[in-house]
Protein backbone atom coordinates (compact mmCIF):
# COMPACT_ATOMS: atom_id res chain seq x y z
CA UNK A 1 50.00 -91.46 116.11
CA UNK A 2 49.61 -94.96 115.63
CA UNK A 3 49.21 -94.29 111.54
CA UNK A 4 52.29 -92.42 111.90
CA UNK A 5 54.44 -95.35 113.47
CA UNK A 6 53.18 -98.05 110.91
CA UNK A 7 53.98 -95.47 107.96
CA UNK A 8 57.56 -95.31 109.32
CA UNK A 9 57.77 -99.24 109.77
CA UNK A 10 56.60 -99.77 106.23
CA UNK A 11 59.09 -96.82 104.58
CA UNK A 12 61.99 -98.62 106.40
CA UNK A 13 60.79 -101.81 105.20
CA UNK A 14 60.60 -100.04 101.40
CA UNK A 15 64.62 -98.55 102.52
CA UNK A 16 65.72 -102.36 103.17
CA UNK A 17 64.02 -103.94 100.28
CA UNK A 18 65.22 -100.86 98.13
CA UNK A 19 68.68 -101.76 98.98
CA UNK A 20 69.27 -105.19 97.75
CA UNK A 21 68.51 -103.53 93.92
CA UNK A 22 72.16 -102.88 92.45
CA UNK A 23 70.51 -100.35 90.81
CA UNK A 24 69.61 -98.21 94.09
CA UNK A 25 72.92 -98.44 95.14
CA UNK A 26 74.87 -96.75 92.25
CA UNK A 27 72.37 -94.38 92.26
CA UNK A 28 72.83 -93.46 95.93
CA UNK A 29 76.63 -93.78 95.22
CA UNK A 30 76.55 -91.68 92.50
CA UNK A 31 74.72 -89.12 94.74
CA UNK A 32 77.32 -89.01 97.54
CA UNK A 33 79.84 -88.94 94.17
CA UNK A 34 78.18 -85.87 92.79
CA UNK A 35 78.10 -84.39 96.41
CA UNK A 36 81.51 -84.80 96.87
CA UNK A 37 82.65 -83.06 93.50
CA UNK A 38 80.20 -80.17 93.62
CA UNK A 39 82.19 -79.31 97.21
CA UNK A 40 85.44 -79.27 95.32
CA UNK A 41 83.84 -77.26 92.45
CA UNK A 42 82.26 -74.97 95.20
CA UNK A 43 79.08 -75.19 93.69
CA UNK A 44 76.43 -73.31 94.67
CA UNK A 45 73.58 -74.16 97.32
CA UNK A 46 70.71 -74.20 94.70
CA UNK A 47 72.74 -76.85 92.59
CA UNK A 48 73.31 -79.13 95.94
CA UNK A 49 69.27 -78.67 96.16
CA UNK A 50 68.35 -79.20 92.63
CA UNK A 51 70.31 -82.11 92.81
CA UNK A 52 68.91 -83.63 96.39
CA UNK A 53 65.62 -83.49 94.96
CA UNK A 54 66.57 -85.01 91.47
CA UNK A 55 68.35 -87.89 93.94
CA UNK A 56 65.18 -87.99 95.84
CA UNK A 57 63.20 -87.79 92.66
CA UNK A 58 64.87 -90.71 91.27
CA UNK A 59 64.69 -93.06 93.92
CA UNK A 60 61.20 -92.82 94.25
CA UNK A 61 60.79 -93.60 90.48
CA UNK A 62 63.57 -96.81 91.25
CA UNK A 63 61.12 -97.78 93.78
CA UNK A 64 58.02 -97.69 91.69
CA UNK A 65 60.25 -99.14 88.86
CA UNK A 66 60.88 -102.40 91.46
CA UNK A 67 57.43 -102.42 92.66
CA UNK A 68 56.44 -102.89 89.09
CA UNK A 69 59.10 -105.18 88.44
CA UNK A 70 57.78 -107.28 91.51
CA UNK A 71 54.21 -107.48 90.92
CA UNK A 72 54.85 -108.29 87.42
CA UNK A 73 57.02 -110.86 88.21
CA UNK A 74 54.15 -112.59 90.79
CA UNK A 75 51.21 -112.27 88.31
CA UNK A 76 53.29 -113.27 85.38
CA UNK A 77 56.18 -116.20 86.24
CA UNK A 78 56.60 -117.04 83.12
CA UNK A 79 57.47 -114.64 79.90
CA UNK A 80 54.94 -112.44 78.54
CA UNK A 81 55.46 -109.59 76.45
CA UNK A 82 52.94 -107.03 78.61
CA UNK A 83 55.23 -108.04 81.32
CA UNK A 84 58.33 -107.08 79.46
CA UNK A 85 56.81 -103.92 78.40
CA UNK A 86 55.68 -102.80 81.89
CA UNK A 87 59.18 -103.84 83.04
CA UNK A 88 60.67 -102.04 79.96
CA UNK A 89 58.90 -98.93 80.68
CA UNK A 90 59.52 -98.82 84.39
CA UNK A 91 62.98 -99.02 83.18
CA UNK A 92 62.72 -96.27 80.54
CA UNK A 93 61.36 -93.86 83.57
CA UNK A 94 64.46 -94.60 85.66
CA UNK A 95 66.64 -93.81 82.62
CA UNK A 96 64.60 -90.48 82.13
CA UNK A 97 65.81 -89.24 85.33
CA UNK A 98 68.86 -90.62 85.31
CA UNK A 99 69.83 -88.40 82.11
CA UNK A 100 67.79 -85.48 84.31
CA UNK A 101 70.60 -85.77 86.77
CA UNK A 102 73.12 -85.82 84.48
CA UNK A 103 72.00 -82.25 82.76
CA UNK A 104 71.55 -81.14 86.62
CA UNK A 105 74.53 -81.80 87.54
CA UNK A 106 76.67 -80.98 84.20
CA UNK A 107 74.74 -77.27 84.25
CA UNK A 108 75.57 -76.77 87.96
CA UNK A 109 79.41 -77.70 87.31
CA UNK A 110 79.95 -75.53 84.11
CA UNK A 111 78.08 -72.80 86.50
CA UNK A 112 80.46 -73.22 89.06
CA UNK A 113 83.55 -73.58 87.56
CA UNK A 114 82.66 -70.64 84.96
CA UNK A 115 81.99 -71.95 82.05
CA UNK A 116 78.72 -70.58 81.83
């Protein structure tokens, strides 16, 4: 049980350091956004859980993409390109999702709202 405790501590940690990226925080706005406007489009339950798992998804990949971003920055203080590219490519992962969402959550809407 012990194990179990210290993984929570350390995933609340990740949750509170997670929260001071701008990034994370449109994203999770975004998500409470799309939320809100699949209810008005009375979209269907497999879109809300296509899209909860994209969300869920994505912020792992955010978090990986600022773990990156913060061991880079500690091994590498000053610029080097194979620092920009394994920031660049954390980025480009993010991004990849990002647009995933989007499809998601455009496909869900035209389903809902009939145009599809």
């Amino acid at each position: 049980m012990n194990h179990v405790f210290a993984a929570v501590r350390y995933s609340i940690g990740g949750v509170r350091r997670l929260w001071l990226e701008t990034a994370f925080r449109h994203e999770t706005t975004a998500f409470a956004g799309l939320i809100a406007v699949f209810a008005m489009a009375k979209a269907p339950l497999w879109g809300y859980v296509g899209a909860s798992l994209l969300y869920l998804v994505t912020i792992s990949i955010e978090a990986l993409n600022t773990a990156v971003e913060e061991m880079t920055d500690h091994a590498s203080p000053e610029y080097s390109k194979m620092a920009e590219h394994a920031k660049d490519l954390g980025s480009f992962a993010v991004f990849c999702l990002l647009t995933s969402n989007g499809i998601w959550a455009a496909y869900v809407l035209s389903t809902a709202l009939g145009w599809v």
